[in-house]
PDB file of N, CA and C in Angstrom:
ATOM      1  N   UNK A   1       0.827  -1.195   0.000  1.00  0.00           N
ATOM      2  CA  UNK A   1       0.000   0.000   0.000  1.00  0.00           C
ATOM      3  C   UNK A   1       0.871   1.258   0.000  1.00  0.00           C
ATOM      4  N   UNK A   2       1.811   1.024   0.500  1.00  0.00           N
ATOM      5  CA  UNK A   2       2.792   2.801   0.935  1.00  0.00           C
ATOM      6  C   UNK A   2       3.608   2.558  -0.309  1.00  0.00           C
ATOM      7  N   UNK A   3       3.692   1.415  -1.041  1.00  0.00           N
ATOM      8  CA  UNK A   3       4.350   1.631  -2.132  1.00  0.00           C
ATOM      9  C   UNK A   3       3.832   2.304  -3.728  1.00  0.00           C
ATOM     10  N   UNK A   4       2.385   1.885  -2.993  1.00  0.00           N
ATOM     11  CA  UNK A   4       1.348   2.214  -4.293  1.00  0.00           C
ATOM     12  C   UNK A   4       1.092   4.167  -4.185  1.00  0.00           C
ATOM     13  N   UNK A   5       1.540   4.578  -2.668  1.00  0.00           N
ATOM     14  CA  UNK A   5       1.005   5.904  -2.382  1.00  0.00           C
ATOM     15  C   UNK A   5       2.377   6.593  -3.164  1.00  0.00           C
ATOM     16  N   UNK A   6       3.609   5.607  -2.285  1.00  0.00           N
ATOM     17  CA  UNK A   6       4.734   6.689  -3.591  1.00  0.00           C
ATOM     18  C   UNK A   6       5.066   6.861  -4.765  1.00  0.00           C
ATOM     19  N   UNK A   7       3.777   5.632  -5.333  1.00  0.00           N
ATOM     20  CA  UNK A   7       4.197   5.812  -6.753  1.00  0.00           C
ATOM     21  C   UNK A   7       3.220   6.680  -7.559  1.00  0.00           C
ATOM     22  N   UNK A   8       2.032   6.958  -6.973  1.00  0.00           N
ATOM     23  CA  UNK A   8       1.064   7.674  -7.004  1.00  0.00           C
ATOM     24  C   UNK A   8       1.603   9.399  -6.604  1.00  0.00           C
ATOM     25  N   UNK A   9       2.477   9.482  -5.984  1.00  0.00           N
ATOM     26  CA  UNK A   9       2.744  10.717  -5.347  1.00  0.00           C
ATOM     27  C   UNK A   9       3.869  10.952  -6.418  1.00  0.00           C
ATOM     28  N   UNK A  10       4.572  10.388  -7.009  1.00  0.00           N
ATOM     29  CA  UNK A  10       5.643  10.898  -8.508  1.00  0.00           C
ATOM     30  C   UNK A  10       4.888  11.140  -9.189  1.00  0.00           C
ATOM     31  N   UNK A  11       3.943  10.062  -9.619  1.00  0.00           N
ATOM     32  CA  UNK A  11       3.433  10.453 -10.575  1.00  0.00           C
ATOM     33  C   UNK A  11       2.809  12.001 -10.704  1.00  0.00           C
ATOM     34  N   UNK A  12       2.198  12.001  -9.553  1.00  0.00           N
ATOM     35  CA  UNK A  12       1.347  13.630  -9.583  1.00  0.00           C
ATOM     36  C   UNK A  12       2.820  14.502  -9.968  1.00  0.00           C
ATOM     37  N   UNK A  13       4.083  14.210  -9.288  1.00  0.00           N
ATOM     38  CA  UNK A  13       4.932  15.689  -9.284  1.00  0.00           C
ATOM     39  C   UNK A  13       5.028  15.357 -10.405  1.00  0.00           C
ATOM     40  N   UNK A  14       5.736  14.445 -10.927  1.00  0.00           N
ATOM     41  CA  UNK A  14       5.844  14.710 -12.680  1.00  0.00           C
ATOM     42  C   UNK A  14       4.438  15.436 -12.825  1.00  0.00           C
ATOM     43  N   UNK A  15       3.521  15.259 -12.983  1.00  0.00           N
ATOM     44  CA  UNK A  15       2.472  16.069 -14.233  1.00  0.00           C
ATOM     45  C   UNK A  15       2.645  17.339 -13.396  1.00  0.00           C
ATOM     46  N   UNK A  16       2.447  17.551 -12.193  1.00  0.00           N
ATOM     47  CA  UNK A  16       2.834  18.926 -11.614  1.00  0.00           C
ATOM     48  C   UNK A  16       4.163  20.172 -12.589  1.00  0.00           C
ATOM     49  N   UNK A  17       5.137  18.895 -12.578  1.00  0.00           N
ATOM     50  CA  UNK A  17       5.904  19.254 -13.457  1.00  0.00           C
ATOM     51  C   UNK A  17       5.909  19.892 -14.865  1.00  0.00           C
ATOM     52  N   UNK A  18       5.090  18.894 -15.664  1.00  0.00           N
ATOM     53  CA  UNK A  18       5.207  19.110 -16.837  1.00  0.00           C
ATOM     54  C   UNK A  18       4.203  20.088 -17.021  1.00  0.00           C
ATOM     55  N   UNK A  19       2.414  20.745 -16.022  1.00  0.00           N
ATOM     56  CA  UNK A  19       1.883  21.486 -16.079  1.00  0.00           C
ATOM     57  C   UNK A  19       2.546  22.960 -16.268  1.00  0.00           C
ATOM     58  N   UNK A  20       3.785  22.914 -15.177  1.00  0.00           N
ATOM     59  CA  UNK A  20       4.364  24.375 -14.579  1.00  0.00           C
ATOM     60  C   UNK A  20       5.140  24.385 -16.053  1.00  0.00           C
ATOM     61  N   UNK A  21       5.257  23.681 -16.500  1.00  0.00           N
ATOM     62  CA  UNK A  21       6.746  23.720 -17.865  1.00  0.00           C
ATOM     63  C   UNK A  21       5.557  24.540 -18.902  1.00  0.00           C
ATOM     64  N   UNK A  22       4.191  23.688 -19.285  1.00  0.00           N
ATOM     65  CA  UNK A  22       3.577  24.245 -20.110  1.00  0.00           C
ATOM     66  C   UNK A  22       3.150  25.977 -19.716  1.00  0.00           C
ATOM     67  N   UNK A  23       2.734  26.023 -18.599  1.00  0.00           N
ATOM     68  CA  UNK A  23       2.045  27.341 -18.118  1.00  0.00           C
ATOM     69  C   UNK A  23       3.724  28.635 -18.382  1.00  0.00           C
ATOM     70  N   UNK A  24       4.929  27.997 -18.197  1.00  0.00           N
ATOM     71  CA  UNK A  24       6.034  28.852 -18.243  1.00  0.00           C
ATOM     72  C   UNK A  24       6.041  29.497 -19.810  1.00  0.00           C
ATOM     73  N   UNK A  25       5.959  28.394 -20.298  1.00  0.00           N
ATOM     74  CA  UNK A  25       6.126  28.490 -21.927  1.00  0.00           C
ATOM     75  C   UNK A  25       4.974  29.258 -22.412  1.00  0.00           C
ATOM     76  N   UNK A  26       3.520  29.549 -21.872  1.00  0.00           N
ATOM     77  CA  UNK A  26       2.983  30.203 -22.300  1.00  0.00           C
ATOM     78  C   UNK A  26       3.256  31.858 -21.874  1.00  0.00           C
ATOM     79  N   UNK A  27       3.570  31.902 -20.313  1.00  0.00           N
ATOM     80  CA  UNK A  27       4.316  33.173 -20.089  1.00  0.00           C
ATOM     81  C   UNK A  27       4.958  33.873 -20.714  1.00  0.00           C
ATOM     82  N   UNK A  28       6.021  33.192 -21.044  1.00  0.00           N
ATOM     83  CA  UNK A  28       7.167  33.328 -22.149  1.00  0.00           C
ATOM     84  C   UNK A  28       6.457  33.991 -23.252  1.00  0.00           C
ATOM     85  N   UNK A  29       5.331  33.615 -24.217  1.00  0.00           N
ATOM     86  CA  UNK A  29       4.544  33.861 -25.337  1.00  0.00           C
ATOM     87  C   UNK A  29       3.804  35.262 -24.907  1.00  0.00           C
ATOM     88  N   UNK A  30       3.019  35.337 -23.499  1.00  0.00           N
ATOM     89  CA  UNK A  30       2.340  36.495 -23.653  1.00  0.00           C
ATOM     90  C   UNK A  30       2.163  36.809 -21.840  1.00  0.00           C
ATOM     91  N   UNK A  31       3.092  37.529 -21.961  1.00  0.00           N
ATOM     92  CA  UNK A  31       3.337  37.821 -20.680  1.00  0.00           C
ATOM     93  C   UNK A  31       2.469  38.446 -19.756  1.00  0.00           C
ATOM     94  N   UNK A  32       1.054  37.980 -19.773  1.00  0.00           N
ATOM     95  CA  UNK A  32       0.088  39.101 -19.011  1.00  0.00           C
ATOM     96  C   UNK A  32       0.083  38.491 -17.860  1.00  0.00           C
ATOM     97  N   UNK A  33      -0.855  39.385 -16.747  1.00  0.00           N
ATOM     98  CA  UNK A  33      -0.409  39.713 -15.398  1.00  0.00           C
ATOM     99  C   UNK A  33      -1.443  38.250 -15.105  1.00  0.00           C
ATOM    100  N   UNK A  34      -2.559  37.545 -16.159  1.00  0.00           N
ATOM    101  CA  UNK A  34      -3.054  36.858 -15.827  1.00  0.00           C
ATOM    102  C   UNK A  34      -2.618  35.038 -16.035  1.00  0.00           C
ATOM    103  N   UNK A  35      -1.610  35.266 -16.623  1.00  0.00           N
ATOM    104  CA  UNK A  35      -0.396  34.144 -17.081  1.00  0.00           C
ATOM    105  C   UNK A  35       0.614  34.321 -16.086  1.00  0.00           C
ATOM    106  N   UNK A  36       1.211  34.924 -15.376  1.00  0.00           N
ATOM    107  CA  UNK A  36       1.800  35.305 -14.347  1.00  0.00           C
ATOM    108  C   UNK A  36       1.493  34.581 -13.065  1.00  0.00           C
ATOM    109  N   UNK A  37      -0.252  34.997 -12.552  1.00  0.00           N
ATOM    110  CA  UNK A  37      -0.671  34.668 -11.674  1.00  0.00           C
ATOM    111  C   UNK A  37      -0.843  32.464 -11.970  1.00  0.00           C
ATOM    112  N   UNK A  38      -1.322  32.584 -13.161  1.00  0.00           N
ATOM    113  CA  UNK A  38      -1.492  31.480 -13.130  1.00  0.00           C
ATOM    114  C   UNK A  38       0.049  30.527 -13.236  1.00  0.00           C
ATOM    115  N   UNK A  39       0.910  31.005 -13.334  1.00  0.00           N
ATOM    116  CA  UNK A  39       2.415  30.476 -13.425  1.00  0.00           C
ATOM    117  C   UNK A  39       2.123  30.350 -11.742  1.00  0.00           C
ATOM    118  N   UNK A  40       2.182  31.482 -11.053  1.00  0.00           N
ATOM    119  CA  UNK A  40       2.445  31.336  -9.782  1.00  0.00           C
ATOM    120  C   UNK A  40       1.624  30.347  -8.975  1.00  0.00           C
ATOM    121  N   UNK A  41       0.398  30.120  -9.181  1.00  0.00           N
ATOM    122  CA  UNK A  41      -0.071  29.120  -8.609  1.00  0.00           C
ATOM    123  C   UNK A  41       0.101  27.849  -9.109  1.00  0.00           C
ATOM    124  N   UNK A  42       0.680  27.309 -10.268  1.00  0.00           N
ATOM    125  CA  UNK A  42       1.095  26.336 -10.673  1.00  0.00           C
ATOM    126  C   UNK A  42       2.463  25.488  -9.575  1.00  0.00           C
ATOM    127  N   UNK A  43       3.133  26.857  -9.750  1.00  0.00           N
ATOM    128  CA  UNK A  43       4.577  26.780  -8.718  1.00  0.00           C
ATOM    129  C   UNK A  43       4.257  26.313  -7.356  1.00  0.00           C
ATOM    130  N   UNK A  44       3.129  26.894  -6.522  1.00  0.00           N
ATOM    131  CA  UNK A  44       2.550  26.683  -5.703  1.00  0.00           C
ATOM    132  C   UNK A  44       2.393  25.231  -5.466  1.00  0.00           C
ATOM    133  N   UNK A  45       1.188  24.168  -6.915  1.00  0.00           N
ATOM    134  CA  UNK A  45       0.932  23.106  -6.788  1.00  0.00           C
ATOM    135  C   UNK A  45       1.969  22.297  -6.785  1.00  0.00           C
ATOM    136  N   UNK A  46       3.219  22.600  -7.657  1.00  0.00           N
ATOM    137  CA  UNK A  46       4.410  21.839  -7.682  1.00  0.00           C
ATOM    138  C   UNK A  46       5.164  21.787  -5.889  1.00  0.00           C
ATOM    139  N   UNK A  47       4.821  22.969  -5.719  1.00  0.00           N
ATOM    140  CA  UNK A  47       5.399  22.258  -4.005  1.00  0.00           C
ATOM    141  C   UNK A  47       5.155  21.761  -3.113  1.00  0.00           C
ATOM    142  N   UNK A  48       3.835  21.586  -3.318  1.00  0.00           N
ATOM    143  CA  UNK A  48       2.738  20.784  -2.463  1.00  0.00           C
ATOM    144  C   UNK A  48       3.201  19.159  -3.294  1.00  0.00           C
ATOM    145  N   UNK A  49       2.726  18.808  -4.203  1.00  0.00           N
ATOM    146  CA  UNK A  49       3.118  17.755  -5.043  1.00  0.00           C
ATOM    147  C   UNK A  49       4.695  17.401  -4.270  1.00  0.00           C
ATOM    148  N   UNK A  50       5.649  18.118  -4.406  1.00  0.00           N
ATOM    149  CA  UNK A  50       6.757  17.617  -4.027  1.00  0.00           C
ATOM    150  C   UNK A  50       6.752  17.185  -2.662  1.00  0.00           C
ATOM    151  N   UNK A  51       6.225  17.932  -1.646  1.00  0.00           N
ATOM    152  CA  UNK A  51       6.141  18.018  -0.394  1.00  0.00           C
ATOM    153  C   UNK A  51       5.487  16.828   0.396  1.00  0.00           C
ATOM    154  N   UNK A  52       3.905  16.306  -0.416  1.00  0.00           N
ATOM    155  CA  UNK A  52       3.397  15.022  -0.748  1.00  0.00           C
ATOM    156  C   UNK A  52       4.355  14.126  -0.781  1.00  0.00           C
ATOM    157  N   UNK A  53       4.962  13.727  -1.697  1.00  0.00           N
ATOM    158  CA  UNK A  53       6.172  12.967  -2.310  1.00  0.00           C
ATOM    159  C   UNK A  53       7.456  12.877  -1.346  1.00  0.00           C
ATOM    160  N   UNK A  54       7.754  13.627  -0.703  1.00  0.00           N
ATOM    161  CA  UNK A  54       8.940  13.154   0.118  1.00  0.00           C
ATOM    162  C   UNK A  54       8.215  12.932   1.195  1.00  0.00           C
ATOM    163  N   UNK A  55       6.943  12.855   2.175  1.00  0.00           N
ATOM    164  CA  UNK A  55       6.287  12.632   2.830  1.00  0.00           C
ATOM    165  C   UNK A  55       6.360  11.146   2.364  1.00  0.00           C
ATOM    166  N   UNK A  56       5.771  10.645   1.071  1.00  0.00           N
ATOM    167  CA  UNK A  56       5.402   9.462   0.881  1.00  0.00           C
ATOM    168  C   UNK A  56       7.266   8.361   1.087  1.00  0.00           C
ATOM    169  N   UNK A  57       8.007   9.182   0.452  1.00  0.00           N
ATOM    170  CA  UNK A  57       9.734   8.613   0.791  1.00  0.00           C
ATOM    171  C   UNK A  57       9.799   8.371   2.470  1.00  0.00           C
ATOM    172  N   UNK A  58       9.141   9.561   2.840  1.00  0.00           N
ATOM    173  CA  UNK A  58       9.687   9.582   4.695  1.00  0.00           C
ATOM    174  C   UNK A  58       8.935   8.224   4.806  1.00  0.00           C
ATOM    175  N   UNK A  59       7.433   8.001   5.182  1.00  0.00           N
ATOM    176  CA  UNK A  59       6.757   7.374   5.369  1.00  0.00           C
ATOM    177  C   UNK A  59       7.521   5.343   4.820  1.00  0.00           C
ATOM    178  N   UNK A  60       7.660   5.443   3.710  1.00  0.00           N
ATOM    179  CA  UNK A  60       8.443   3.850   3.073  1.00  0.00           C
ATOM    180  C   UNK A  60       9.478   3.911   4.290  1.00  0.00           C
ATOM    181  N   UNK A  61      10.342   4.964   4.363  1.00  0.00           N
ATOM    182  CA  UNK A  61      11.173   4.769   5.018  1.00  0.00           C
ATOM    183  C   UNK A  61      11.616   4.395   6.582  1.00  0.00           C
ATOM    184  N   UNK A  62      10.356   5.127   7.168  1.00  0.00           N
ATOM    185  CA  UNK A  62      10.603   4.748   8.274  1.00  0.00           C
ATOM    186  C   UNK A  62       9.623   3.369   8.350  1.00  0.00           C
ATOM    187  N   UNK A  63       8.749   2.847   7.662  1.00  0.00           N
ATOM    188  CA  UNK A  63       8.010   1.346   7.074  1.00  0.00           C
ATOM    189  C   UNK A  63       9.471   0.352   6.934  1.00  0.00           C
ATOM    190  N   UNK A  64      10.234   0.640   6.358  1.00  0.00           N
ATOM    191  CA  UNK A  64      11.168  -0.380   6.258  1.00  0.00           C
ATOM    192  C   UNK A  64      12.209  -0.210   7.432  1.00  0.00           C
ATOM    193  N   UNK A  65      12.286   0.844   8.170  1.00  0.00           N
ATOM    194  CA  UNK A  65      12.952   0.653   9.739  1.00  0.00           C
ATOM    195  C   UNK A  65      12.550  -0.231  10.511  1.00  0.00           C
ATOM    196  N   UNK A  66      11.078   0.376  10.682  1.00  0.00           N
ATOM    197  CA  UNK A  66       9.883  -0.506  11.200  1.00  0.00           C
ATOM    198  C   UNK A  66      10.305  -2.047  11.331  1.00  0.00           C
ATOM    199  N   UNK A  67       9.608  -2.785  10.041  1.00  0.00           N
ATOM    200  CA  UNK A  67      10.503  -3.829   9.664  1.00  0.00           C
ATOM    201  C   UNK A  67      11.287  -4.852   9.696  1.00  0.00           C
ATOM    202  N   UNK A  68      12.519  -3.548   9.594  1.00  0.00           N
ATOM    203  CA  UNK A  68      13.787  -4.612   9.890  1.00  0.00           C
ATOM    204  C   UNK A  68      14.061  -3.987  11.739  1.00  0.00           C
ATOM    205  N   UNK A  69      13.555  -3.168  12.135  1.00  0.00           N
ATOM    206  CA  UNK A  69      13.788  -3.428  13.852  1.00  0.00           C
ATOM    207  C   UNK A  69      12.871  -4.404  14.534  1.00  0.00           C
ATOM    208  N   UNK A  70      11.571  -5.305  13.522  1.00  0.00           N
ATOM    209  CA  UNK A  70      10.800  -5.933  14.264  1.00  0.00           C
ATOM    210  C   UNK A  70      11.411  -7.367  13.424  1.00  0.00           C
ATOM    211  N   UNK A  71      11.856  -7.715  12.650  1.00  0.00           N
ATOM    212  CA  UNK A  71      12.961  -8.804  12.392  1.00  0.00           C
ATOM    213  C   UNK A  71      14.002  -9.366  12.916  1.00  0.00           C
TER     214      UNK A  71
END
């Protein structure tokens, strides 16, 4: 199950990822204050996404301490 959550939790940062890449590239094209805002909250979701994601690393990790201290 905690393996299925971290693989579920990349997956989101990748598309997090590749969202913020598209929304940059449109910035880039037309720089209004409303492409801006929406860049910035993109950035936003990407750190939550990441933040998720090493949560889900912490979590395996201390699962496999767990583990091997009850082995």
């Amino acid at each position: 199950m905690l393996k299925f959550e971290l693989q579920e939790a990349k997956k989101i940062l990748e598309r997090q990822e590749i969202a913020l890449a598209d929304v940059r590239g449109e910035w880039i094209k037309n720089n209004s204050e409303k492409n801006l805002a929406v860049m910035r909250e993109e950035e936003q979701n990407l750190k939550i996404a990441r933040m998720n994601y090493n949560a889900a690393v912490e979590k395996m990790d201390i699962m496999k301490t767990v583990v091997f201290l009850l082995s």
